[in-house]
Protein backbone atom coordinates (compact mmCIF):
# COMPACT_ATOMS: atom_id res chain seq x y z
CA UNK A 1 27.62 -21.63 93.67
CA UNK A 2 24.33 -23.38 94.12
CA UNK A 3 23.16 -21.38 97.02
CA UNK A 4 23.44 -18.60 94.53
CA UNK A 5 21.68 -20.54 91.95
CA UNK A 6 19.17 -21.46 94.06
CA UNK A 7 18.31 -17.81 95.78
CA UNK A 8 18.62 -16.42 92.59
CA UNK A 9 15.43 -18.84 91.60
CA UNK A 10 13.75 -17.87 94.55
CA UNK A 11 13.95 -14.15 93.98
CA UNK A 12 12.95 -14.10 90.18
CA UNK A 13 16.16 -13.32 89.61
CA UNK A 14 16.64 -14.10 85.60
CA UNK A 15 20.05 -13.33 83.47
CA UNK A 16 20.17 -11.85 80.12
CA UNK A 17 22.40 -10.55 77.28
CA UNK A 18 25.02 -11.01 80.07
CA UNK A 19 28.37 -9.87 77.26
CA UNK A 20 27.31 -6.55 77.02
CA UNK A 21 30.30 -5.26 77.20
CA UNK A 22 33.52 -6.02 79.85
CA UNK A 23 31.99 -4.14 82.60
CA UNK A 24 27.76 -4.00 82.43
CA UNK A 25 25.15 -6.89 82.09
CA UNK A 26 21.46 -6.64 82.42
CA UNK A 27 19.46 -8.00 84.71
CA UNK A 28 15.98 -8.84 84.44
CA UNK A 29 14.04 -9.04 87.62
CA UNK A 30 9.71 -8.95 88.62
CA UNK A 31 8.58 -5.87 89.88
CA UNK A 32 6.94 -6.22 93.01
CA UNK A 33 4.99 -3.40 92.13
CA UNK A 34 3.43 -4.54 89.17
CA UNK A 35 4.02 -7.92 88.44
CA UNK A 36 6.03 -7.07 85.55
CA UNK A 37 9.51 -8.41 84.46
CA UNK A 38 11.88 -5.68 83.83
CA UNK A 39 15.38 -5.50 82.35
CA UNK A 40 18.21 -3.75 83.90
CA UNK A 41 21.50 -2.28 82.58
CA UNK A 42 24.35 -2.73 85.45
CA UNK A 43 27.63 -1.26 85.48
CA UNK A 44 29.83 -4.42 86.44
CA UNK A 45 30.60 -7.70 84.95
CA UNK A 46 28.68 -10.60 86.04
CA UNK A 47 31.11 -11.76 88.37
CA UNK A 48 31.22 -8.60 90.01
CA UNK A 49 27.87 -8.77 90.84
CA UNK A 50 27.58 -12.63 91.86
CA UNK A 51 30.74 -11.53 94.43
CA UNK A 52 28.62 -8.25 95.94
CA UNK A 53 25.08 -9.98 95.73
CA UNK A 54 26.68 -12.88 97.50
CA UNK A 55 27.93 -10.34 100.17
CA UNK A 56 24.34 -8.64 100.03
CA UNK A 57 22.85 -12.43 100.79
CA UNK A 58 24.89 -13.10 103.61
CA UNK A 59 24.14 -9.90 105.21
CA UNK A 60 25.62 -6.88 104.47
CA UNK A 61 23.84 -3.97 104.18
CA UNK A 62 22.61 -3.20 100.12
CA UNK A 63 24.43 0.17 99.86
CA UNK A 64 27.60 -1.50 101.61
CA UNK A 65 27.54 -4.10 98.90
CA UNK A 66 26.42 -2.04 96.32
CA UNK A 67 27.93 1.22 96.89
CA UNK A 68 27.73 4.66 95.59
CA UNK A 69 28.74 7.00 93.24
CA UNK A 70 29.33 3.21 91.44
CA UNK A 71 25.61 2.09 92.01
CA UNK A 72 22.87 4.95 92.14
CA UNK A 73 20.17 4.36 94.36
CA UNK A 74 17.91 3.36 91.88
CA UNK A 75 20.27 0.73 90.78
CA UNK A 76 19.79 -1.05 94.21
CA UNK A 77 16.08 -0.64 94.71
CA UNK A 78 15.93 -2.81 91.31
CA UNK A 79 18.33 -5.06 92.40
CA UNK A 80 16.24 -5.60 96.06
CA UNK A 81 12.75 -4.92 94.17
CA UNK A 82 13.17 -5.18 90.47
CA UNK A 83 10.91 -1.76 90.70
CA UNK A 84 12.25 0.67 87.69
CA UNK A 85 12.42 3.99 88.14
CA UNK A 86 9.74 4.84 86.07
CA UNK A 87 7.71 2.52 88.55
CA UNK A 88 7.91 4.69 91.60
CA UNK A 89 7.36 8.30 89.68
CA UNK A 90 3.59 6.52 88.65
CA UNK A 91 3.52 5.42 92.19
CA UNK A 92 4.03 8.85 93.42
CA UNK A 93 2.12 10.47 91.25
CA UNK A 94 -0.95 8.69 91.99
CA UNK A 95 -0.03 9.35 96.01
CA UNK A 96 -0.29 13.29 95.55
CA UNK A 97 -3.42 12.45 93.90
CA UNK A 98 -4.71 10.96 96.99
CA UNK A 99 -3.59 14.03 99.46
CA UNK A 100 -3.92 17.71 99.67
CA UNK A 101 -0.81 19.97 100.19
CA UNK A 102 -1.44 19.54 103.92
CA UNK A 103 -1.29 15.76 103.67
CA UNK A 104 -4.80 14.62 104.23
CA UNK A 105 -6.92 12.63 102.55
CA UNK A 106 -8.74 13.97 99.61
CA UNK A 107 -12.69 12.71 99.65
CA UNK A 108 -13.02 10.16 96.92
């Protein structure tokens, strides 16, 4: 239980309202995006998650450990990333700014 402890400490990993109801808890993680802290809505209990993060830490694969239709993909890029979806449509957006419909770079 430490080890988990301890990683979750060295991922930014924070816990929050965590009796939301018998099967969701948030999460609140640091985008490495932007630097910010975001809060998550899961849909599994806490100890749920410790159990598949656990397997996710010792190696398996994210979407093997987190697996669809019960975790969309954006659920496990914030759970790698704590990047939000709203995150990555910005980031995105300000790509296509950068390129023309053939892909090259726009002059500045």
């Amino acid at each position: 239980m430490q080890e988990i402890l301890d990683l979750r400490q060295e991922h930014d990993i924070l816990r929050e309202d965590r009796t939301l109801g018998e099967s969701t808890m948030k999460l609140t993680k640091t985008s490495t995006f932007s630097g910010e802290q975001h809060t998550y809505t899961l849909n599994c209990s806490e100890r749920e998650f410790d159990s598949r993060e656990a397997a996710w830490q010792g190696g398996a694969w994210i979407h093997h450990a987190f697996p669809s239709p019960r975790f969309s993909a954006d659920d496990r890029e914030f759970i790698m990333s704590g990047i939000i979806p709203a995150e990555w449509v910005a980031y995105m957006a300000a790509l296509d700014a950068e390129f023309d419909s053939d892909g090259d770079i726009l002059d500045q």
